[in-house]
Protein backbone atom coordinates (compact mmCIF):
# COMPACT_ATOMS: atom_id res chain seq x y z
CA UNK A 1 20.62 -1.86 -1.36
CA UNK A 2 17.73 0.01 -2.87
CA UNK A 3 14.50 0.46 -1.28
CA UNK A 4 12.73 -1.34 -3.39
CA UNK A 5 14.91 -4.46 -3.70
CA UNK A 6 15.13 -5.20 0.02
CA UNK A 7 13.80 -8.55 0.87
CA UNK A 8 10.11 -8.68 1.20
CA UNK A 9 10.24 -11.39 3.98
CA UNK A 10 12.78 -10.66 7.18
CA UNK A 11 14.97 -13.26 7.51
CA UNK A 12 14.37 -13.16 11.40
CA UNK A 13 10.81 -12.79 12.10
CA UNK A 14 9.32 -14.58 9.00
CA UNK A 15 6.89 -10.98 8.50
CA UNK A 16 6.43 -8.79 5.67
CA UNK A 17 8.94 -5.71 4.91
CA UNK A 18 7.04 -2.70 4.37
CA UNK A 19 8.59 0.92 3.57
CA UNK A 20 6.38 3.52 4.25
CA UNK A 21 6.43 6.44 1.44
CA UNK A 22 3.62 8.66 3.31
CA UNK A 23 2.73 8.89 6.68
CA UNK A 24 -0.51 8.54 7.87
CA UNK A 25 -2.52 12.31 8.25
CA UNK A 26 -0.10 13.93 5.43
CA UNK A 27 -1.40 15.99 2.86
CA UNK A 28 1.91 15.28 0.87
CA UNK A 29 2.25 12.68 -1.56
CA UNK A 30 5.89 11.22 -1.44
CA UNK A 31 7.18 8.63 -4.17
CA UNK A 32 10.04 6.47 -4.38
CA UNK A 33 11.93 6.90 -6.76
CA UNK A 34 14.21 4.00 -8.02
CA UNK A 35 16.70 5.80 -10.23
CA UNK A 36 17.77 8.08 -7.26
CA UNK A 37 17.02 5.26 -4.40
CA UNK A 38 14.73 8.54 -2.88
CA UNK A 39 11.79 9.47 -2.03
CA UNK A 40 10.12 12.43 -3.59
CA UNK A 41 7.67 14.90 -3.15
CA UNK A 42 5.09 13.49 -5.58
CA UNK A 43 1.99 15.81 -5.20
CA UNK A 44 -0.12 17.73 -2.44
CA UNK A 45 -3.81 16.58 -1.92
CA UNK A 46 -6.39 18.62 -2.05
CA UNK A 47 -7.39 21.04 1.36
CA UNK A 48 -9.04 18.52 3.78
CA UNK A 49 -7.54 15.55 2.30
CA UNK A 50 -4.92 13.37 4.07
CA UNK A 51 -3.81 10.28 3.98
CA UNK A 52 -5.62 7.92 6.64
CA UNK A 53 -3.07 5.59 7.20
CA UNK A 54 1.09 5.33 6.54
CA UNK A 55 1.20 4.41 3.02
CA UNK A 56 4.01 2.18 1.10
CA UNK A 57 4.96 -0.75 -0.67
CA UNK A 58 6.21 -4.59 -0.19
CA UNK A 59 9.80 -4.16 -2.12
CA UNK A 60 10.88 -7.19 -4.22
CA UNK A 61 7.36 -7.07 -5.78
CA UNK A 62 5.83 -5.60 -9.05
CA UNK A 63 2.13 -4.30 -9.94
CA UNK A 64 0.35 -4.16 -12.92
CA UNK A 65 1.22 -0.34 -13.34
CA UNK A 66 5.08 -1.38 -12.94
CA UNK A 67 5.85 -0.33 -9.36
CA UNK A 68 5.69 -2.02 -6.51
CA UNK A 69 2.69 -3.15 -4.53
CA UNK A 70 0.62 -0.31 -2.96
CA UNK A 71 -0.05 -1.34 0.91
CA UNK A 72 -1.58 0.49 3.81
CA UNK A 73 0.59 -0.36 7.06
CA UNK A 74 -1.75 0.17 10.25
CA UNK A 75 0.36 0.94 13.57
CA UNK A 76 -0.16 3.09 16.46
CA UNK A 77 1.31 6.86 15.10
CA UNK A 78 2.63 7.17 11.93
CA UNK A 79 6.26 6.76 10.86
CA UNK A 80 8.33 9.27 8.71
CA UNK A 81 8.83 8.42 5.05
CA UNK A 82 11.47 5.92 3.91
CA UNK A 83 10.93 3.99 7.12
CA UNK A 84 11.08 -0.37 6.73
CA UNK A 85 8.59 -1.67 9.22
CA UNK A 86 8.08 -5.59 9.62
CA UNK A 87 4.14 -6.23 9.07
CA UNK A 88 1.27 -9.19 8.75
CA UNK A 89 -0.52 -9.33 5.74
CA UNK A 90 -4.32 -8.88 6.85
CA UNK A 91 -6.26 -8.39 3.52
CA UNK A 92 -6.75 -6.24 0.09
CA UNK A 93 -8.87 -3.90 -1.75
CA UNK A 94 -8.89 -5.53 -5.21
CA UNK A 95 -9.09 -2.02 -7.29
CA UNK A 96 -8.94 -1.28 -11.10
CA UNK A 97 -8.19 2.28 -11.91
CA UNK A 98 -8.37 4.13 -15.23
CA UNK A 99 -6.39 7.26 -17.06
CA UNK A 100 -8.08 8.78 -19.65
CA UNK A 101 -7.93 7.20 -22.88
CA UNK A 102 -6.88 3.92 -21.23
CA UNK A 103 -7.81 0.67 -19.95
CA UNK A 104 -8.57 -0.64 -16.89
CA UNK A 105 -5.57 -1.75 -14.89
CA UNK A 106 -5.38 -3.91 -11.57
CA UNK A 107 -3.87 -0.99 -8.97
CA UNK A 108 -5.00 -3.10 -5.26
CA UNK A 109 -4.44 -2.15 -2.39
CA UNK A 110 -2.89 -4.11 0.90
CA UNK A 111 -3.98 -3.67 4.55
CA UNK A 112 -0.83 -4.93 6.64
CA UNK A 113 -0.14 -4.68 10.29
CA UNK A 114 2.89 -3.32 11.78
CA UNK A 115 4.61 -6.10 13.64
CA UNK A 116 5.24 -3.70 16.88
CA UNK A 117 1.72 -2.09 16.81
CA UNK A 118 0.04 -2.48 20.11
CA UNK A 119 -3.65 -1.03 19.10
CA UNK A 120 -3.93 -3.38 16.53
CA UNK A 121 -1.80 -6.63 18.00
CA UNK A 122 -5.45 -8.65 18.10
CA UNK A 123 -6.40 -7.41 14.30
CA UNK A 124 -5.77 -10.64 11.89
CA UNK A 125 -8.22 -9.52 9.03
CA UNK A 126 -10.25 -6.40 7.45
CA UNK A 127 -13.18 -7.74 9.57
CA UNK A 128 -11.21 -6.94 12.55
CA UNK A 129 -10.54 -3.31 11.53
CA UNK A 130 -13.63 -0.55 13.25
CA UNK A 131 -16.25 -0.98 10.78
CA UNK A 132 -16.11 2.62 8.79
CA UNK A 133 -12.20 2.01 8.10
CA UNK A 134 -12.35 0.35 4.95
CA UNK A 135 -15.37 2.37 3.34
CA UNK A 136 -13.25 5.44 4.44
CA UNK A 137 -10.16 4.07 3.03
CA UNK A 138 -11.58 2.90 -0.43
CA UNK A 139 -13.50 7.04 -0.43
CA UNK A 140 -10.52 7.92 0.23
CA UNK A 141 -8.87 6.51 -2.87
CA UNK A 142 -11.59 7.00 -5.58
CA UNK A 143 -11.92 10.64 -4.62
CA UNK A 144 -7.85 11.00 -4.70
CA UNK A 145 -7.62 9.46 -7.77
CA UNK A 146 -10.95 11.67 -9.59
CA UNK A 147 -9.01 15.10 -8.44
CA UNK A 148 -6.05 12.90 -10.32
CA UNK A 149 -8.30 12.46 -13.45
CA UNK A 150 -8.27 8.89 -12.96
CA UNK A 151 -11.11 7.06 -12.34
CA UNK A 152 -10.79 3.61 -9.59
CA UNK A 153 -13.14 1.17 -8.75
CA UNK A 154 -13.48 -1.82 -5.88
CA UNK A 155 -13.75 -4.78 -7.12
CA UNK A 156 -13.69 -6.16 -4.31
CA UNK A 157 -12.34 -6.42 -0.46
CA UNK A 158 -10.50 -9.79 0.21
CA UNK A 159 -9.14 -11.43 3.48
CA UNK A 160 -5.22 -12.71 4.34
CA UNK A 161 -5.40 -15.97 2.43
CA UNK A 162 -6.63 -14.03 -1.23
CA UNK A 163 -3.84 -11.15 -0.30
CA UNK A 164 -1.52 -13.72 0.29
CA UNK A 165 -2.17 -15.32 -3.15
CA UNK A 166 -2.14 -11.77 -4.81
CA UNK A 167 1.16 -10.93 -3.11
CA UNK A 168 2.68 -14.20 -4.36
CA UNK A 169 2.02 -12.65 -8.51
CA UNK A 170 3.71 -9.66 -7.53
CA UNK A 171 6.46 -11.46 -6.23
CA UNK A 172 6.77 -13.60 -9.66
CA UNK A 173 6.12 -9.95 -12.11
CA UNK A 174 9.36 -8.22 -10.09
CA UNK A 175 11.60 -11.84 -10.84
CA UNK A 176 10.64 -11.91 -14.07
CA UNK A 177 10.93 -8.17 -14.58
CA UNK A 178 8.21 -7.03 -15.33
């Protein structure tokens, strides 16, 4: 089964799948790619720029931009690429980001915990997360995606029950194939 089509929800613990494209600390940008079922070297970032946590998507789901839902999985050290970890859905980033020439389109980003993490076991929202995480992590993306020539704003940072809701129109644009 492709990456991307595995069930979102395991069938034994009731969590979210997650399958980590790029581990937390790399400079390298991996991508799946559904034609192949692989993941591909997508870009290097910039000298001093890495990724600050493991960085995926919730297969079975669909974005605005087409792919599948952009999450940040949180766990203890990070996991190699192409890697399906069970997580809890703790919040998002609402973002819009823009190409040149373009209109805004929705491009959020989830915060999930790993189901076997042990640092973050008590961490049930983004108010739980050390306080400079989330500003770091939202610099983090608006200054990748200006040395992409794409421009991204917040919107907005939301708890579970909002993610939850987002998650659930993600999960109706991949059925209906979009």
């Amino acid at each position: 089964m492709a990456l991307d089509r595995l069930p979102l929800v395991d069938k034994d613990s009731g969590d979210l799948t997650v399958v980590v494209e790029t581990p937390k600390g790399s400079r390298n940008k991996y991508k799946y790619d559904p034609k192949g079922d692989v993941i591909r070297l997508g870009a290097i970032l910039a000298e001093g720029l890495a990724f600050p946590c493991d960085f995926g998507f919730f297969p079975s789901t669909r974005g605005d931009d087409g792919d599948p839902l952009d999450v940040l999985l949180l766990l203890d050290s990070a996991v190699p690429s192409g890697c399906a970890a069970t997580a809890r859905l703790i919040g998002v980033l609402e973002v819009e980001q823009k190409e040149k020439r373009k209109p805004w389109r929705r491009n959020d980003r989830y915060f999930a915990v790993a189901t076997h993490a042990h640092s973050q076991r008590a961490v049930k929202r983004l108010a739980d997360l050390p306080a400079q995480l989330v500003p770091e992590v939202e610099a983090f993306f608006v200054h990748y995606a200006g040395l992409n020539g794409k421009a991204l704003r917040v919107v907005r940072r939301s708890g579970p029950k909002r993610a939850h809701k987002l998650l659930k129109v993600g999960i109706k644009a991949f059925r209906a194939g979009k």
